[in-house]
Structure formats: structure tokens, C-alpha cells
Protein backbone atom coordinates (compact mmCIF):
# COMPACT_ATOMS: atom_id res chain seq x y z
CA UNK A 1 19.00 2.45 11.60
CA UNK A 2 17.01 1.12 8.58
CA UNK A 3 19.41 2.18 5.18
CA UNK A 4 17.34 0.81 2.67
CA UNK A 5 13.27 1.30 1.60
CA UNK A 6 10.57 -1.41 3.11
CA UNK A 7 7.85 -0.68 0.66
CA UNK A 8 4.30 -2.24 1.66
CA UNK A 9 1.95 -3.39 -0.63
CA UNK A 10 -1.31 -5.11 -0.89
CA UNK A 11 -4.98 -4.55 -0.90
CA UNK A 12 -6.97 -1.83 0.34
CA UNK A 13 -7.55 -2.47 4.41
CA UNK A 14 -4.97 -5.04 4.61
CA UNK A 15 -2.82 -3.41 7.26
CA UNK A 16 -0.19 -1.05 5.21
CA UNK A 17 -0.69 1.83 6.94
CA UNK A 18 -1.14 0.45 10.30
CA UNK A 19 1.14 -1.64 10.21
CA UNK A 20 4.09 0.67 8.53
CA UNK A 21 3.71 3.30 11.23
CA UNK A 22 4.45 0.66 13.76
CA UNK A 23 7.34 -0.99 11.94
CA UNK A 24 8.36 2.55 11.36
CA UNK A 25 8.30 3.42 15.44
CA UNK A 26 9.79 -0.09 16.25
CA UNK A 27 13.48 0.61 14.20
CA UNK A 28 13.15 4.32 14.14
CA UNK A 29 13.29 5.26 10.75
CA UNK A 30 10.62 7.66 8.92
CA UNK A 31 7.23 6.75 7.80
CA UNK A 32 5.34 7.75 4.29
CA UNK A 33 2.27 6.67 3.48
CA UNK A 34 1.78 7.06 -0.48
CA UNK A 35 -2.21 8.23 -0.08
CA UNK A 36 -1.59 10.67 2.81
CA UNK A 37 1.34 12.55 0.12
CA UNK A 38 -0.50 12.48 -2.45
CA UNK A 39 -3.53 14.43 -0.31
CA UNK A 40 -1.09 16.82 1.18
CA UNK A 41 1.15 17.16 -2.41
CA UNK A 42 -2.28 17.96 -4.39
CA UNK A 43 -4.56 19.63 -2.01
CA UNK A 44 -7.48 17.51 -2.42
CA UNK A 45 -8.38 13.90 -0.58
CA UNK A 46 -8.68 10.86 -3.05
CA UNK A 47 -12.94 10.93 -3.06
CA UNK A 48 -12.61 14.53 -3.77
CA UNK A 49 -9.79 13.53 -7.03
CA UNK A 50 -11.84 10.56 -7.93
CA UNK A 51 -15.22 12.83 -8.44
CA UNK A 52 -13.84 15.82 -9.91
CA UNK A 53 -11.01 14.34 -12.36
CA UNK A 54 -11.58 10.40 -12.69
CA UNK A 55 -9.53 7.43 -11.93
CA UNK A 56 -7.22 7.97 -14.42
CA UNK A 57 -6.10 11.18 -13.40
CA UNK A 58 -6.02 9.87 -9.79
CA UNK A 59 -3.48 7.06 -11.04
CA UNK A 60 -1.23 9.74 -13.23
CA UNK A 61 -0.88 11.56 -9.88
CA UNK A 62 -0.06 8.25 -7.60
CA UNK A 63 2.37 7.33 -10.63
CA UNK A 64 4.06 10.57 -9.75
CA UNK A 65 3.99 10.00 -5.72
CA UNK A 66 5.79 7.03 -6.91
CA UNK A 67 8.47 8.85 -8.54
CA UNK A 68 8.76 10.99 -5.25
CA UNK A 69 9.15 8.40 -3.06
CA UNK A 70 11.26 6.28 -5.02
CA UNK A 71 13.93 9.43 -5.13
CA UNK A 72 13.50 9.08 -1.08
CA UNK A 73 15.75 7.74 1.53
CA UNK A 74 15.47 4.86 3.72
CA UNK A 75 12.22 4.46 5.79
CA UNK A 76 9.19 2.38 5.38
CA UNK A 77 6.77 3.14 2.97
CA UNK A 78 3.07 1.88 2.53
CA UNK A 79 1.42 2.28 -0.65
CA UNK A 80 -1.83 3.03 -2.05
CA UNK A 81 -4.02 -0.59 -2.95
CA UNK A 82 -3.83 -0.11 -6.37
CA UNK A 83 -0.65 1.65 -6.97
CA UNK A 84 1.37 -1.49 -7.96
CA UNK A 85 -1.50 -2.71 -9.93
CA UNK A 86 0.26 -0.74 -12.65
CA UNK A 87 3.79 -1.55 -14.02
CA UNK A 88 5.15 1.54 -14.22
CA UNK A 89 4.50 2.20 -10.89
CA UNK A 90 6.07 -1.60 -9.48
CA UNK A 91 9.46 -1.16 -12.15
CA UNK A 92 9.93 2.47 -10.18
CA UNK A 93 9.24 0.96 -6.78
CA UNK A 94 11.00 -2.29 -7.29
CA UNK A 95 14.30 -0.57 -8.41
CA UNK A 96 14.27 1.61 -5.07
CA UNK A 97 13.51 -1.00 -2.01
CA UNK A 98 11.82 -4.15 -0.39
CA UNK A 99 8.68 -4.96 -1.53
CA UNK A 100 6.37 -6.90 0.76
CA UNK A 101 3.00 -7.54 -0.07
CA UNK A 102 0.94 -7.69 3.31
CA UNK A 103 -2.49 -10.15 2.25
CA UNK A 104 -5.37 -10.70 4.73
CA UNK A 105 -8.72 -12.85 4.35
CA UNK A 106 -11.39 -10.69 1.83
CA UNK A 107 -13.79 -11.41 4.36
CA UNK A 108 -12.25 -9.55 7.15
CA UNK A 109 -10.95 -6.77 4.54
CA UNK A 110 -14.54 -6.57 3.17
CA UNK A 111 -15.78 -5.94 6.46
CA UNK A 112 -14.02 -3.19 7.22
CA UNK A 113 -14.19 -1.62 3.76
CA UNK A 114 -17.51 -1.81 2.94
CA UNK A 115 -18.67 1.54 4.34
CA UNK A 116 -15.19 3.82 4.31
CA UNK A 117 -16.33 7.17 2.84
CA UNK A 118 -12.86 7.32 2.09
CA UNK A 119 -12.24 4.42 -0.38
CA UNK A 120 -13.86 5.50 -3.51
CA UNK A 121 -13.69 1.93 -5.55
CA UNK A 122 -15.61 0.02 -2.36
CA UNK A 123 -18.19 2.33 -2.38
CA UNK A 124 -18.82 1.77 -5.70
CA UNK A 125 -18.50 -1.98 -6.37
CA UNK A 126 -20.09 -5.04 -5.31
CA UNK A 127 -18.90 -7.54 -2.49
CA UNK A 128 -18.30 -9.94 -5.85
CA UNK A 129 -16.82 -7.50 -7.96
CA UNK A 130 -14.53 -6.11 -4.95
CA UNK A 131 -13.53 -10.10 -4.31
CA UNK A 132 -12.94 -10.32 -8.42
CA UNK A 133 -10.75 -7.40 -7.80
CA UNK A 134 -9.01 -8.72 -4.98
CA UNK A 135 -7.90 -11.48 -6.82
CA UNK A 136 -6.59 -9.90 -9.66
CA UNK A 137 -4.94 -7.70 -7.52
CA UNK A 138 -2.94 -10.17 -5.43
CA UNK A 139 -1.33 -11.37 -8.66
CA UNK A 140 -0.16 -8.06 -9.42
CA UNK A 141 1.28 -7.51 -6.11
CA UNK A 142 2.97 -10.44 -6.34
CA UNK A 143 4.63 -9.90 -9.00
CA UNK A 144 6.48 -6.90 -7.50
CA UNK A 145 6.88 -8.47 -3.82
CA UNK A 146 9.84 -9.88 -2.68
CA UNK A 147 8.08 -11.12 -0.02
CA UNK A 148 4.18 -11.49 1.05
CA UNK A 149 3.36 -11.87 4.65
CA UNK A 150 0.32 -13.13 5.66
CA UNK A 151 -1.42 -10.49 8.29
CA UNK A 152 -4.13 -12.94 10.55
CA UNK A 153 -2.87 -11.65 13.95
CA UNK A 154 -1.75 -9.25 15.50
CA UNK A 155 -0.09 -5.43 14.54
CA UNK A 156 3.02 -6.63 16.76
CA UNK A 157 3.23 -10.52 15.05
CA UNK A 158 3.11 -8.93 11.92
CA UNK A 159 6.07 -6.45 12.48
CA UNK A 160 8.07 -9.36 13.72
CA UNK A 161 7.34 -10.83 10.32
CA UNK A 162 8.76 -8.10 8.47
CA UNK A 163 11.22 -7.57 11.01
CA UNK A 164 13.06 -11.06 10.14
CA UNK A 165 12.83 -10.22 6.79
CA UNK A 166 14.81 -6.91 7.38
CA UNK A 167 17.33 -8.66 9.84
CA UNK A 168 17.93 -11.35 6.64
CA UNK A 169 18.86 -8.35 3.92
């Protein structure tokens, strides 16, 4: 049994979710995904927060998911895309578990992406400004990761991956 947090990070569609419930199932610990509390914390799904209230209001609520799940016990956890684009989400997060930032091509993550009803920012940006954000992203990610893992294959080769991570801490 898993006695510490795996916290996945990285850009939208890159595998977090996917790929946490999995790792989750494989050692048998529990499973939060950071979007799917805040919808059932607040009522309302992200689109919904984003049009009635903003971005801004959206990220004061994910900064307090982060609290939440930073106060939880061991299990994996995959995070929103742009919650550790801010610091005071990353300092909470990096304090409480493993960090590992999951990174795929843009081109494949643009593909799928590009017409999800329920990703507010790629409906509203360009393929160039969503690779300008990518970018920018990564850095930020990185900065918070204690380990990236590159996800080109599989759902099962990238659990291994993070699997020999665990085994190593």
C-alpha cells in the first residue's frame, strides 16, 4: 500500500487522469482527480465557473482544492493543467507528495483538445497561442516536478514509469 501522495501534473490532455486512475487500480490506493472535486465541492462544472465568475475565480477555487487535497492521505492525485502554473498552488502541493509532470507531443494533445466542450481555455485560443501556452506551461511544471515522464505509449508503459519511480522512494 502506497503511504505517501503521487501528484500528477502537466498539460491539459496529457494523460493525468487516465493515467492516475490506472496507477491508482494497479497498487490499490485511492484516486482524486483535482477537476472532478472541485465540480462535485462547488456544484457547477469548470465551463459553467469559467462563464459565470471568470478565470480568476475559477483559480481561487482550484487554489482551495489544493489545500484539500494537500491535507489528504496517501493516493494518487492528478491535477488540473493549470493548477501548478501558480506558486501557491506548487509550494502547497510540493510540501505534501511526489510530483511528476506527465508531457506528451502538442500535436497529439492539440488533437484531442481542440474540440472538448469541456476545456474552456482550448476553446478559446488559437492552435499558436495554445502551443505558446504549452510552453510556458512546461516550465512551470517543471519547476514543481520531481520527476517528468514522457507519455508516447501506452497507459500500461507509462504506469511502469511511475511505478519505478515509486519503488525508488
Amino acid at each position: 500500500m502506497l503511504n505517501k501522495k503521487i501528484i500528477l501534473c502537466g498539460f491539459m490532455a496529457s494523460g493525468k487522469t487516465t493515467v492516475g486512475r490506472a496507477l491508482a487500480k494497479e497498487i490499490s490506493t485511492n484516486y482524486i482527480d483535482t477537476d472532478e472535486l472541485l465540480i462535485e465541492t462547488y456544484g457547477m462544472d469548470i465551463p459553467a465557473i469559467f462563464a459565470k465568475y471568470g478565470e480568476d475565480y475559477f483559480r481561487d477555487l482550484e487554489h482551495e482544492i489544493a489545500i484539500k487535497v494537500s491535507e489528504m492521505a496517501a493516493g494518487v492525485i492528478s491535477t488540473g493543467g493549470g493548477m501548478l502554473t501558480f506558486d501557491r498552488n506548487g509550494e502547497i502541493l510540493k510540501k505534501s507528495g511526489i510530483i511528476i509532470c506527465l508531457v506528451r507531443d502538442f500535436d497529439v494533445i492539440y488533437q484531442e483538445i481542440k474540440s472538448d466542450k469541456r476545456r474552456p481555455l482550448a476553446q478559446t485560443k488559437t492552435k499558436a497561442e495554445l502551443r505558446d501556452m504549452y510552453e510556458k506551461r512546461i516550465s512551470k511544471y517543471q519547476k514543481y516536478a520531481d520527476y517528468t515522464v514522457v507519455n508516447l505509449g501506452s497507459i500500461d508503459d507509462c504506469v511502469k514509469k511511475i511505478m519505478s519511480i515509486i519503488d525508488e522512494n
